[in-house]
N, C-alpha and C. Protein backbone atom coordinates (compact mmCIF):
# COMPACT_ATOMS: atom_id res chain seq x y z
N UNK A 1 6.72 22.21 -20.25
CA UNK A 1 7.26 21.31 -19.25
C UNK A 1 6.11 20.58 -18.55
N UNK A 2 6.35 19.42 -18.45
CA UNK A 2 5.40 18.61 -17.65
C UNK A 2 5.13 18.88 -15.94
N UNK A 3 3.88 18.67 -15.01
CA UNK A 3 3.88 18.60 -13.85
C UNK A 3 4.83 17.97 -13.65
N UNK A 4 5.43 17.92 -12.21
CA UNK A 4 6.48 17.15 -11.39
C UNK A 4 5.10 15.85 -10.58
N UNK A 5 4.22 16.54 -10.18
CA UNK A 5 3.05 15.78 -9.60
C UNK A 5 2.47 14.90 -10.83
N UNK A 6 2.27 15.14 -12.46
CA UNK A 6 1.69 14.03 -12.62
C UNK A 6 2.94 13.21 -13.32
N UNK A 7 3.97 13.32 -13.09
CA UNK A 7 5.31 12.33 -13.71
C UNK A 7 5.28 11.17 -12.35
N UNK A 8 5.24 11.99 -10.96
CA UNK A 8 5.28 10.88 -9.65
C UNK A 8 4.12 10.03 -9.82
N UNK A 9 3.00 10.69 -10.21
CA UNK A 9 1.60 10.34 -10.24
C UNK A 9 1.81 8.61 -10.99
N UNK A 10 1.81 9.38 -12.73
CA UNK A 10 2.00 8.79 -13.48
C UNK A 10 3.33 7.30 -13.50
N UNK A 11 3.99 7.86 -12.69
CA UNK A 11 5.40 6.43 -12.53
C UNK A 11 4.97 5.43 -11.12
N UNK A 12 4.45 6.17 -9.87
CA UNK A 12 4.04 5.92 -8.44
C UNK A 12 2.80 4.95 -8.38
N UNK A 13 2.09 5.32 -9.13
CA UNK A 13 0.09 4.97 -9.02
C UNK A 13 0.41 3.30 -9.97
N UNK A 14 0.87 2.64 -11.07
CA UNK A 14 1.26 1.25 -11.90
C UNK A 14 2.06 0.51 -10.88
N UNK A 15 2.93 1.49 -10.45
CA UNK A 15 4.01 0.68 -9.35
C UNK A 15 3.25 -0.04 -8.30
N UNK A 16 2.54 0.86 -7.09
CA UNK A 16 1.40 0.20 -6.38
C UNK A 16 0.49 -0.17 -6.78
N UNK A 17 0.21 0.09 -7.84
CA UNK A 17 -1.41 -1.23 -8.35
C UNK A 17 -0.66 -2.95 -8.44
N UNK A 18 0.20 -2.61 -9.40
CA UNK A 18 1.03 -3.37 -9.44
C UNK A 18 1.77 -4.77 -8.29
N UNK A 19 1.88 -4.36 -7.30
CA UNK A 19 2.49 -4.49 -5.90
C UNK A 19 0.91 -5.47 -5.47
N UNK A 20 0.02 -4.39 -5.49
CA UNK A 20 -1.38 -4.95 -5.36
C UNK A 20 -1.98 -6.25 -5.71
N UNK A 21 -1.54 -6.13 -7.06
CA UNK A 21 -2.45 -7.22 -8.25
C UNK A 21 -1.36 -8.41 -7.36
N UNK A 22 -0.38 -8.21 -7.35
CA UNK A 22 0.85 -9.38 -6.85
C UNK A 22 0.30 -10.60 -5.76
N UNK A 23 0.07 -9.48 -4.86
CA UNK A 23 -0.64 -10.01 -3.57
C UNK A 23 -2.15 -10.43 -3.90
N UNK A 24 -3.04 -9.94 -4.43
CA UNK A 24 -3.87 -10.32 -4.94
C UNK A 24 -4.05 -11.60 -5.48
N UNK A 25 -3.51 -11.76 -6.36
CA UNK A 25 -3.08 -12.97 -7.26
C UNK A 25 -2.54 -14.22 -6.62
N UNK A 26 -2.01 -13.96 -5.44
CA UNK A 26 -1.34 -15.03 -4.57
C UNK A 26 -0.22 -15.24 -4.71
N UNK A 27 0.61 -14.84 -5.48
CA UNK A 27 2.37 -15.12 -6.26
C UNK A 27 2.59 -14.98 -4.84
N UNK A 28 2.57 -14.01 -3.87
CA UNK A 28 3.34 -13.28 -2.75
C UNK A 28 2.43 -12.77 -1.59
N UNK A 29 3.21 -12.70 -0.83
CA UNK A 29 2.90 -11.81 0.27
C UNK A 29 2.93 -10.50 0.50
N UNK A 30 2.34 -9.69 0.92
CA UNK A 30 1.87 -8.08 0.99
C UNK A 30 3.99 -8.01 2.31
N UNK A 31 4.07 -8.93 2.65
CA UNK A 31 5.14 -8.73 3.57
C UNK A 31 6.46 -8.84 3.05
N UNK A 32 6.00 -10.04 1.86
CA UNK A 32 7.66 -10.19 1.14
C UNK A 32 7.35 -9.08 -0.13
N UNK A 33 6.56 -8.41 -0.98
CA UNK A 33 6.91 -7.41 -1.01
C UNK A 33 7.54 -6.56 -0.92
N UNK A 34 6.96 -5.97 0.50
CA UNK A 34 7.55 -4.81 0.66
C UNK A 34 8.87 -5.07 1.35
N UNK A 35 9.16 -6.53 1.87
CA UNK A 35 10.57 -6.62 2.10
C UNK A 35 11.49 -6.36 0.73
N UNK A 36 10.89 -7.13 -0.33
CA UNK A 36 11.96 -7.08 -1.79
C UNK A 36 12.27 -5.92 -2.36
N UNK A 37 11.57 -4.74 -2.08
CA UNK A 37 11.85 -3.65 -2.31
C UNK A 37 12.57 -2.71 -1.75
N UNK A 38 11.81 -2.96 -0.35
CA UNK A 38 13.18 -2.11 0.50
C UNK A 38 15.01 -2.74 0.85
N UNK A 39 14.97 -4.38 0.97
CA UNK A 39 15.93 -4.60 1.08
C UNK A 39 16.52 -4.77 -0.51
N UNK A 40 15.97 -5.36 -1.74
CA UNK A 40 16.46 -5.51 -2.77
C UNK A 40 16.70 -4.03 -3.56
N UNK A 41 15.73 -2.59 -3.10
CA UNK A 41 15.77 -1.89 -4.13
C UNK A 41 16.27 -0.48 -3.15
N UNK A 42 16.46 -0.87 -2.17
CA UNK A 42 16.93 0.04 -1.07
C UNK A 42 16.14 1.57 -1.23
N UNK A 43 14.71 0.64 -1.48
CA UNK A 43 13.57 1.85 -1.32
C UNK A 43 13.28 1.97 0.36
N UNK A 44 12.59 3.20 0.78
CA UNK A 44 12.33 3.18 2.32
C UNK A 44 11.18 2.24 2.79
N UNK A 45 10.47 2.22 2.18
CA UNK A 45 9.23 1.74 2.20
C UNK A 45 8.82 0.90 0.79
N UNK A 46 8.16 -0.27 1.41
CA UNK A 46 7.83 -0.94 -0.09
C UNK A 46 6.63 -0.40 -0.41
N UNK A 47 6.05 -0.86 -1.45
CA UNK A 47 5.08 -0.33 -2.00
C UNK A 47 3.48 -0.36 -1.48
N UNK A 48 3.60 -1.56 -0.86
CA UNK A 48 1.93 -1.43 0.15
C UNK A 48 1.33 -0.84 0.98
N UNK A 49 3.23 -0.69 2.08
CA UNK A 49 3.23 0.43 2.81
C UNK A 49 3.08 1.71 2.36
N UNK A 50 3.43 2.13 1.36
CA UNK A 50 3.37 3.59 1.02
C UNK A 50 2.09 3.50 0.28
N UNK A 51 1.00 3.09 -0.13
CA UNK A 51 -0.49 2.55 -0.87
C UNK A 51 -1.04 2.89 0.71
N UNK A 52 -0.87 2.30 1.65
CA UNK A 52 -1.39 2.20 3.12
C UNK A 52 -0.94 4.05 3.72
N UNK A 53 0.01 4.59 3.78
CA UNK A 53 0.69 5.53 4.07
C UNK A 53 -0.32 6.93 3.31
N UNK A 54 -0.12 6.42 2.28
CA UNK A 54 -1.08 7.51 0.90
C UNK A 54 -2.26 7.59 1.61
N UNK A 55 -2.83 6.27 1.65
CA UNK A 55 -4.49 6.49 1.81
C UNK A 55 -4.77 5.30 0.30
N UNK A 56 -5.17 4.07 0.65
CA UNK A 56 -6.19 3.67 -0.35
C UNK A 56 -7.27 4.41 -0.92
N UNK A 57 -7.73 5.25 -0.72
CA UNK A 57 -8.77 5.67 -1.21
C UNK A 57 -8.11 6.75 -2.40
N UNK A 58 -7.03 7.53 -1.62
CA UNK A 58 -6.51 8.31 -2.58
C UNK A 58 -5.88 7.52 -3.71
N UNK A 59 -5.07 6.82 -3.63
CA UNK A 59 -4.12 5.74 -4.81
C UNK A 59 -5.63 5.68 -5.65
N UNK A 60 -6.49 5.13 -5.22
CA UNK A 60 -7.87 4.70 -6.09
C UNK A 60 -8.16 5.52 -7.01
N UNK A 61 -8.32 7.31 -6.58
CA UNK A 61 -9.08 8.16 -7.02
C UNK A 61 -7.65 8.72 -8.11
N UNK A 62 -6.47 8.84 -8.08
CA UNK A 62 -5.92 9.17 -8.69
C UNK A 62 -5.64 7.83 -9.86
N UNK A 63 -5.58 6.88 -9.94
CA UNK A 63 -5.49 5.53 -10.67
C UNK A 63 -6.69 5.65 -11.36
N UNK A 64 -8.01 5.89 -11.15
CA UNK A 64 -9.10 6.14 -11.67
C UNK A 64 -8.35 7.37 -12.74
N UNK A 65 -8.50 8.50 -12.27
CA UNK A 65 -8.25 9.65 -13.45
C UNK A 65 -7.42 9.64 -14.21
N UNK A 66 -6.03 8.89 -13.73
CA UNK A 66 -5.50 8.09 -15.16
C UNK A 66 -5.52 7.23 -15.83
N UNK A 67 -6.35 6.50 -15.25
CA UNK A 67 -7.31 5.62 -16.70
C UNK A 67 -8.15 6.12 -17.12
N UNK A 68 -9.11 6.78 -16.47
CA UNK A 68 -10.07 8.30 -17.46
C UNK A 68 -9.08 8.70 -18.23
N UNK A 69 -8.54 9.61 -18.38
CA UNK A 69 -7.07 10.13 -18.73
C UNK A 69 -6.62 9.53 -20.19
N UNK A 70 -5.72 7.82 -19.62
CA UNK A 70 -5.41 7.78 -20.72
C UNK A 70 -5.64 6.01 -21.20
N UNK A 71 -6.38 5.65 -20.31
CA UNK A 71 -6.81 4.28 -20.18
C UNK A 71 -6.44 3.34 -20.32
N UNK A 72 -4.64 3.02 -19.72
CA UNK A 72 -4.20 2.60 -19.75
C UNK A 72 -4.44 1.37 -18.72
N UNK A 73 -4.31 0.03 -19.06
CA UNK A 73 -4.70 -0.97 -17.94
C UNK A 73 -3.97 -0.76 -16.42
N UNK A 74 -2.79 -0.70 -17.09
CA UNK A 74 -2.06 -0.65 -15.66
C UNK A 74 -2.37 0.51 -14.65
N UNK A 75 -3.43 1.32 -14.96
CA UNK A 75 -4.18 2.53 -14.59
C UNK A 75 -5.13 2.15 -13.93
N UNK A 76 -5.64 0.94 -14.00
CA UNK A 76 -6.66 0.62 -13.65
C UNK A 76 -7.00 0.54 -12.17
N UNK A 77 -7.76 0.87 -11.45
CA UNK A 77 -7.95 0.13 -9.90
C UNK A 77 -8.37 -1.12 -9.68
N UNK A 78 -8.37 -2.01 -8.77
CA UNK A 78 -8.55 -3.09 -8.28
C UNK A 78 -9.75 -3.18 -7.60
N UNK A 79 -10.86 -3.96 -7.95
CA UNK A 79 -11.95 -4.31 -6.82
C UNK A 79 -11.47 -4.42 -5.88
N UNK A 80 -11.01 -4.31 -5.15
CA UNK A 80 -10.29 -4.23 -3.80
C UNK A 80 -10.26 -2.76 -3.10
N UNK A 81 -10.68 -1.65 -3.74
CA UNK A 81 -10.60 -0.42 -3.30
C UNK A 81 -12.18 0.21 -3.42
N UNK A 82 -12.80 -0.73 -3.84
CA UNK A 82 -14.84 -0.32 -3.61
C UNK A 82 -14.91 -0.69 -2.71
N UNK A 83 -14.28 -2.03 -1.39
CA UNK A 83 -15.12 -2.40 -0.13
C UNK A 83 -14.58 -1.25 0.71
């Protein structure tokens, strides 16, 4: 049987990089975001907030070991989590 921690890990950590690269990229706002999620996906929190909530540093260090892991892009961290 698989961890329960690395299935959240593994589904949780693409979702907020993800969310990230968005805002990054300029498509969106870090605000409409996390509005589209909570009001469109009737999540509690959108995804920046809970990246912010976690700890950036942690999202980083675990996104790191699953691209060590299995090096998958969407694994990847964002220059945005070295400053």
């Amino acid at each position: 049987m698989v961890d329960a921690a690395f299935i959240v890990n593994a589904l949780l950590i693409p979702y907020l990089l993800n969310a990230i690269r968005m805002v990054e990229s300029g498509a969106t706002t870090a605000t409409d975001v996390d509005n589209a999620m909570r009001l469109r996906c009737a999540h509690p929190m959108g995804p920046l907030a809970l990246a912010d909530l976690i700890g950036l540093d942690t999202v980083a260090s675990i996104a790191e070991s699953l691209h060590r892991d299995f090096g998958k892009q969407d694994h990847l961290p964002r220059h945005c989590f070295a400053e």
